[in-house]
N, C-alpha and C. Protein backbone atom coordinates (compact mmCIF):
# COMPACT_ATOMS: atom_id res chain seq x y z
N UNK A 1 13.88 -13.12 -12.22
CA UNK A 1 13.35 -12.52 -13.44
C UNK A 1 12.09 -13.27 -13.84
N UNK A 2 11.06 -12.60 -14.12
CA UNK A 2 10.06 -13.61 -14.44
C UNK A 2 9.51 -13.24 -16.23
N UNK A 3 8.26 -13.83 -16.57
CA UNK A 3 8.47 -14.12 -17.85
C UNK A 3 7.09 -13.39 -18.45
N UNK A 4 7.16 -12.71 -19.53
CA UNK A 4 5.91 -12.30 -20.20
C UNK A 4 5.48 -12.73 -21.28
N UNK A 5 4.23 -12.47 -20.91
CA UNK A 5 3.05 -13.50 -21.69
C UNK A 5 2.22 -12.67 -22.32
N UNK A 6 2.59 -13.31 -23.59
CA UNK A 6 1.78 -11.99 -24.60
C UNK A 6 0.39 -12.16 -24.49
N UNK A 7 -0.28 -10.53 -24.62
CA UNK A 7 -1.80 -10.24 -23.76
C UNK A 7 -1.72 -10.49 -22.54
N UNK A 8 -0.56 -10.60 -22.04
CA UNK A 8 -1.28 -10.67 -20.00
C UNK A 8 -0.47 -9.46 -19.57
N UNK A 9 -1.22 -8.11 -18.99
CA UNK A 9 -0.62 -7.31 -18.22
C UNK A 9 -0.45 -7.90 -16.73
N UNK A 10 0.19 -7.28 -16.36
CA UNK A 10 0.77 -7.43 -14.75
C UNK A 10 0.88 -5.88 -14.02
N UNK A 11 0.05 -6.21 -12.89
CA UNK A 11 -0.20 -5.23 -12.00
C UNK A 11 0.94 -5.06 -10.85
N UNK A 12 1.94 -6.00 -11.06
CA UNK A 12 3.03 -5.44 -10.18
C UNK A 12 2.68 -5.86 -8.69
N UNK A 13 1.66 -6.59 -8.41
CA UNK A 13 1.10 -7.32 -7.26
C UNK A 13 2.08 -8.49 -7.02
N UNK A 14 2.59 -8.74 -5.54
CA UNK A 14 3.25 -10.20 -5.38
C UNK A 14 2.03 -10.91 -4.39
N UNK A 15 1.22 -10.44 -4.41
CA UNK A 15 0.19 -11.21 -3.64
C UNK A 15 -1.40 -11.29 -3.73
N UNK A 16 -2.44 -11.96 -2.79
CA UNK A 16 -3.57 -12.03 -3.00
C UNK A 16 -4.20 -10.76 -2.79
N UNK A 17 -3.54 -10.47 -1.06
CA UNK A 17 -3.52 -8.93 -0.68
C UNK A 17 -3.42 -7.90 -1.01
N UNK A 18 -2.71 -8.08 -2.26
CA UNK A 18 -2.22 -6.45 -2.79
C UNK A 18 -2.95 -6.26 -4.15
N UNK A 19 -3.38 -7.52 -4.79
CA UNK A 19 -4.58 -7.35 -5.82
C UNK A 19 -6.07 -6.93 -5.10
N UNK A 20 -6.25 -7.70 -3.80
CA UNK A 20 -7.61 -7.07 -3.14
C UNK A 20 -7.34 -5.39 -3.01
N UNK A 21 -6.38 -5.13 -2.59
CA UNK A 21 -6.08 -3.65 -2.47
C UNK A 21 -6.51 -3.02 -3.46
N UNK A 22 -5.70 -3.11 -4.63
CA UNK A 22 -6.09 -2.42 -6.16
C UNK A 22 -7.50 -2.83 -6.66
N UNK A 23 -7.93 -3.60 -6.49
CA UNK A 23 -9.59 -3.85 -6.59
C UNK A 23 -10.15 -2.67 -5.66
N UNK A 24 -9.94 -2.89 -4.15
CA UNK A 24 -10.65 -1.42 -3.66
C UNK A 24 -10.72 -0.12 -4.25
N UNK A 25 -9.35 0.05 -4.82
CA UNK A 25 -9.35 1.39 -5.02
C UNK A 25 -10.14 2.11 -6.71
N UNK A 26 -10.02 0.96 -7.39
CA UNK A 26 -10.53 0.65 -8.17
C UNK A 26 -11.88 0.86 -8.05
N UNK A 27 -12.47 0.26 -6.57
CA UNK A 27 -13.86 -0.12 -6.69
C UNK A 27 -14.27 1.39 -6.42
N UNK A 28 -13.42 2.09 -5.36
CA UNK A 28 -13.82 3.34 -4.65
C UNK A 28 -12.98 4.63 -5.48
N UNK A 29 -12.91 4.41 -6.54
CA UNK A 29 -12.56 5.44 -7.45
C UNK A 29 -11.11 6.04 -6.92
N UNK A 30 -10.13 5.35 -6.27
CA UNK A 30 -9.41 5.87 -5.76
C UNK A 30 -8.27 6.23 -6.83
N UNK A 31 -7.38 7.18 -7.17
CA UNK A 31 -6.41 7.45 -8.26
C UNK A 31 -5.43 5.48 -8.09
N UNK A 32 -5.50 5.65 -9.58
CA UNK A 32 -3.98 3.96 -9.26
C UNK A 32 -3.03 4.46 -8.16
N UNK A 33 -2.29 3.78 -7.78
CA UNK A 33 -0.98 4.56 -6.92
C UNK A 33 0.01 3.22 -7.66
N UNK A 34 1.12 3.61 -7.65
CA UNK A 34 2.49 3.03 -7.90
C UNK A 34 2.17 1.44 -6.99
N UNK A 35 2.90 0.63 -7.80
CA UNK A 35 2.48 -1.19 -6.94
C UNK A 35 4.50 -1.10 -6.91
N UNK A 36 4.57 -1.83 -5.80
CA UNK A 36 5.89 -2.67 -5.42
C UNK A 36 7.04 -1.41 -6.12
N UNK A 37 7.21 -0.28 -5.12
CA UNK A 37 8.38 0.47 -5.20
C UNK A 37 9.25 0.89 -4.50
N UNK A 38 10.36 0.86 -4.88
CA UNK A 38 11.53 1.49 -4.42
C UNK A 38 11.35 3.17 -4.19
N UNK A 39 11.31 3.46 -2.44
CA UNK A 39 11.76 4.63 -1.64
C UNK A 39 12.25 4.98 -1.01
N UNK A 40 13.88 5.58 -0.81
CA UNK A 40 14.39 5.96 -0.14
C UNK A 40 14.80 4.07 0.17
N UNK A 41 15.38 3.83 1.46
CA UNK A 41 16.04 2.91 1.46
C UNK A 41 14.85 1.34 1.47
N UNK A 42 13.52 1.67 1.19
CA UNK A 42 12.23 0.36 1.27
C UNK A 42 11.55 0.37 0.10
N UNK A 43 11.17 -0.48 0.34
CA UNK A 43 10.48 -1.19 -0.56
C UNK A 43 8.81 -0.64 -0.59
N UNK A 44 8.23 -0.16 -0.65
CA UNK A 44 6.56 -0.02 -0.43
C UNK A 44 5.80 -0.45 -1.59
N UNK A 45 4.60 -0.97 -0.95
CA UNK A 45 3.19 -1.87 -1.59
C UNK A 45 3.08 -0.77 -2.01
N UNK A 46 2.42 0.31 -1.86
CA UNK A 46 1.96 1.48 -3.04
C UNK A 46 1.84 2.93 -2.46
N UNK A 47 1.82 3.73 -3.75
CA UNK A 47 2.73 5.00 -3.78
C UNK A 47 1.44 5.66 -4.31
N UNK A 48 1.37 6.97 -3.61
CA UNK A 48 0.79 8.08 -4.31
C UNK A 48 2.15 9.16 -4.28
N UNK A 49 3.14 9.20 -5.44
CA UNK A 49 4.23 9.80 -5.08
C UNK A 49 3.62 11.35 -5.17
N UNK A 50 2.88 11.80 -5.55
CA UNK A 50 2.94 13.45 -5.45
C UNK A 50 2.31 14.02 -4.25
N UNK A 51 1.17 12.90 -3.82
CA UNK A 51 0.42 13.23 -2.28
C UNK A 51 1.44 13.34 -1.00
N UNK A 52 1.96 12.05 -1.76
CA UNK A 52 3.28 11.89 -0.39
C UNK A 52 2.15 10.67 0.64
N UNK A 53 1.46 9.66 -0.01
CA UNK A 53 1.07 8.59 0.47
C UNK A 53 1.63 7.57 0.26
N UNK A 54 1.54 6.80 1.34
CA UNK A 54 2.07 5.45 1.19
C UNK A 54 1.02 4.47 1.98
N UNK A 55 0.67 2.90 1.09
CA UNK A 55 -0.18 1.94 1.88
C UNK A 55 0.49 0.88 2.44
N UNK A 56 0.33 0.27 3.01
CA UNK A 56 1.21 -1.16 3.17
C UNK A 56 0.26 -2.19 3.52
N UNK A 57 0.14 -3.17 3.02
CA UNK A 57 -0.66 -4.11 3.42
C UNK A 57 -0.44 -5.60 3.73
N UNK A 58 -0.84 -6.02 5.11
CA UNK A 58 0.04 -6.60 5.90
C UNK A 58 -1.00 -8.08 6.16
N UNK A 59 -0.40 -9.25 5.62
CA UNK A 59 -1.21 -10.45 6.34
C UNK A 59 -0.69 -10.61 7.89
N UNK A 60 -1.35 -10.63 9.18
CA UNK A 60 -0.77 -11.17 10.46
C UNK A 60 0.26 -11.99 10.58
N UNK A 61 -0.28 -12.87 9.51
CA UNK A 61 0.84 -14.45 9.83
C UNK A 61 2.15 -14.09 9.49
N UNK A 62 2.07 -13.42 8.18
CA UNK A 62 3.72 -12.72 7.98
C UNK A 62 4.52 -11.85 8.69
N UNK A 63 3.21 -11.45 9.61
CA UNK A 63 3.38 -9.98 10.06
C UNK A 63 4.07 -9.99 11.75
N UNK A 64 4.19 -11.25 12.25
CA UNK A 64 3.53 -11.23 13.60
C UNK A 64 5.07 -11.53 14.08
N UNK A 65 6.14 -11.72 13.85
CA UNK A 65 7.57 -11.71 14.21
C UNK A 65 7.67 -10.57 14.98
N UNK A 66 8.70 -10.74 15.82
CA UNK A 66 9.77 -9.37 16.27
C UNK A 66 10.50 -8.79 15.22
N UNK A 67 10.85 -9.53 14.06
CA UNK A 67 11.46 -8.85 12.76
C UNK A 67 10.82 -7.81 12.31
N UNK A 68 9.79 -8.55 11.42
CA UNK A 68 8.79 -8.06 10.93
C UNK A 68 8.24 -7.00 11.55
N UNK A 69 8.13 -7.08 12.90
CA UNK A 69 7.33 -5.87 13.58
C UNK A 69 8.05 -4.85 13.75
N UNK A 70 9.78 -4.84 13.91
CA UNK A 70 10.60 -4.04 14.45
C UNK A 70 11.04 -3.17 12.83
N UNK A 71 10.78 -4.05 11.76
CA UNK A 71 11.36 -3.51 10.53
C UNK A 71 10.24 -2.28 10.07
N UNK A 72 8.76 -2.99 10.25
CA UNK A 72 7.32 -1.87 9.71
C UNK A 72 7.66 -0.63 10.23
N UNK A 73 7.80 -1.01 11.25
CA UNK A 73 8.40 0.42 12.56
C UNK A 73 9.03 1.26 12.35
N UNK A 74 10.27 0.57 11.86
CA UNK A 74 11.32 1.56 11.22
C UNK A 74 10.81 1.86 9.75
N UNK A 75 10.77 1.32 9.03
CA UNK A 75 9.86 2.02 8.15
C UNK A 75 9.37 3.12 8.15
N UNK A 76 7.99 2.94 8.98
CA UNK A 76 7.19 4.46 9.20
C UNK A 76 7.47 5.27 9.42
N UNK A 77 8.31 4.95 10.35
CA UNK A 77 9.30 6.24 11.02
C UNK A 77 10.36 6.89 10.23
N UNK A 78 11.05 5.87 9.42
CA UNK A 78 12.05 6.90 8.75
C UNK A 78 10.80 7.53 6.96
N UNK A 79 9.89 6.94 6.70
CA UNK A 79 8.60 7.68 5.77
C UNK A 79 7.90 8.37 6.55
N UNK A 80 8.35 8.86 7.65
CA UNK A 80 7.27 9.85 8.01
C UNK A 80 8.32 10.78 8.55
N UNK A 81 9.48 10.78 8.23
CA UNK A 81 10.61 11.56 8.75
C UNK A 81 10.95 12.92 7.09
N UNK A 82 10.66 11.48 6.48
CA UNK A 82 10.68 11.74 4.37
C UNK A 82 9.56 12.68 4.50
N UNK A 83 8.19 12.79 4.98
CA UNK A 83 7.48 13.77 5.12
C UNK A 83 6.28 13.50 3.84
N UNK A 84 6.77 11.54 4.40
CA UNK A 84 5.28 10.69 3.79
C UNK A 84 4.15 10.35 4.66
N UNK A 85 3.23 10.37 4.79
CA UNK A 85 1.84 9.54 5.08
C UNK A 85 1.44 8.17 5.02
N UNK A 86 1.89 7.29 6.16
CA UNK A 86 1.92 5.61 5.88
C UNK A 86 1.02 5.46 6.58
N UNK A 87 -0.08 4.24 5.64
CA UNK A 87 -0.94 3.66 6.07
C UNK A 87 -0.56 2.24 6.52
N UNK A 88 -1.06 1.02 6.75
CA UNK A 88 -0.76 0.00 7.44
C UNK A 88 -2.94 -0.56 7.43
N UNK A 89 -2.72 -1.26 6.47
CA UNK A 89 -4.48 -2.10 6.35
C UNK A 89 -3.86 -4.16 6.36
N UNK A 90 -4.63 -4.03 7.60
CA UNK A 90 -4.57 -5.89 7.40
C UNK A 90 -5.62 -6.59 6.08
N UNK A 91 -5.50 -7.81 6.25
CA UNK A 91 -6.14 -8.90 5.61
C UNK A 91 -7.51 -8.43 5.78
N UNK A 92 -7.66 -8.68 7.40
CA UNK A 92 -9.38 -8.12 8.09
C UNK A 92 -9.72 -6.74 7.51
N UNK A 93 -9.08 -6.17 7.79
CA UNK A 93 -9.49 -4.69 7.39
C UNK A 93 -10.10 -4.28 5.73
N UNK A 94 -9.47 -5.29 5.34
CA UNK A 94 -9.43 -5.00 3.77
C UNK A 94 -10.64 -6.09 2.81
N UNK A 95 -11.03 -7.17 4.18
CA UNK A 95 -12.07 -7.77 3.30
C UNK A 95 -13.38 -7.04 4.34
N UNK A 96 -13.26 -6.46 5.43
CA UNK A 96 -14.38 -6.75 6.32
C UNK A 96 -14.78 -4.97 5.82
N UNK A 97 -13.64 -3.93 6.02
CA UNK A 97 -14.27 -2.48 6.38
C UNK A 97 -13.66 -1.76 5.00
N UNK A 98 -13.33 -2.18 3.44
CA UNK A 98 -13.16 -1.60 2.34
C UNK A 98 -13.86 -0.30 2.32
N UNK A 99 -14.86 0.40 2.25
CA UNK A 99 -15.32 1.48 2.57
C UNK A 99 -14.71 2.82 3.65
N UNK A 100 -14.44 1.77 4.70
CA UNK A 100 -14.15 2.85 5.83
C UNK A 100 -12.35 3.17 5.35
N UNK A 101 -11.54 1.98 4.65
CA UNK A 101 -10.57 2.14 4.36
C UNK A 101 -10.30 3.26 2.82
N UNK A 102 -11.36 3.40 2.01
CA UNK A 102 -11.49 3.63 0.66
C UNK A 102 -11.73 5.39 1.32
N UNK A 103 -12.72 6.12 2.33
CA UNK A 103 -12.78 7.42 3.12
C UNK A 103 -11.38 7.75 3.40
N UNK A 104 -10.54 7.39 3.87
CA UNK A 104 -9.54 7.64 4.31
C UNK A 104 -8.38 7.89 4.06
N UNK A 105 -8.57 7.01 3.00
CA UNK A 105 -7.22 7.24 1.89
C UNK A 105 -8.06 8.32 0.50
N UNK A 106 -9.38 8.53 0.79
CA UNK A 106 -9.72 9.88 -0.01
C UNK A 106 -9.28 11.30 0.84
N UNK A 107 -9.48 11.28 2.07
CA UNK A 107 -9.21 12.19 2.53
C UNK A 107 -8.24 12.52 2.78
N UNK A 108 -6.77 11.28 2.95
CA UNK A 108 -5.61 11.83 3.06
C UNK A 108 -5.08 12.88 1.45
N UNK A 109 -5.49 11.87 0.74
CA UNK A 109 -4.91 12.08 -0.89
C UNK A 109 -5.88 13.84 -1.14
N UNK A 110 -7.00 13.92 -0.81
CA UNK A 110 -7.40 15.18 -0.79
C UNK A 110 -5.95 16.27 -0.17
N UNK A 111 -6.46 16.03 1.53
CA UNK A 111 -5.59 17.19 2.08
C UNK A 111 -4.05 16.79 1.39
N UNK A 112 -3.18 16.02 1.00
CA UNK A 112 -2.17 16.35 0.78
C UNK A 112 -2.20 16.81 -0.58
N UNK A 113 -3.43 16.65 -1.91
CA UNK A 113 -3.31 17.62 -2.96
C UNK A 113 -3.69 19.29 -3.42
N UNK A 114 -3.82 19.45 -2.02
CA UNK A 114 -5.02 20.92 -1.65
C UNK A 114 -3.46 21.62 -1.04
């Protein structure tokens, strides 16, 4: 349980990663999406629940297990079974190509609100 501090909102971020995220989208006009939610039986970094998007954003070092790799997996697969749209942006991706990542998640969130 953690503790609130009057005047400090909280973005629902558990990391450095997932505040750089919401800064992108932010930066690239992207709609907010849902931070740190419960779907179906996971957990997901963020939600466009009506598009039917999902982001996940992944440091290597955490990332780089047989666990870890075998769990993302199942993941996607059973959110893309749900008849969601999962993305997957690293560390690199997210400080080096923000733009090319900010197109993409416009165009998914387009075609799935059209």
């Amino acid at each position: 349980m953690g503790y609130r501090l009057d005047g400090v909102e909280s973005d629902n971020t558990r990391s450095d990663l997932e505040t750089l995220f919401l800064t992108l989208c932010a930066r690239y006009r992207l709609p907010p999406p849902e931070v740190n939610v419960k779907l179906g039986n996971w957990e997901v970094d963020f939600l466009w629940r009506a598009q039917r998007v999902v982001v996940e954003t992944d440091y290597w070092i955490y990332h780089r297990g047989s666990v870890a790799f075998e769990d993302d997996h199942g993941r996607d697969l059973d959110l893309r079974a749900a008849g969601y749209t999962a993305f997957r942006f690293t560390d690199r991706q997210l400080e080096n190509e923000p733009q090319r990542i900010a197109a993409v998640l416009h165009a998914a969130l387009e075609e799935a609100g059209s």
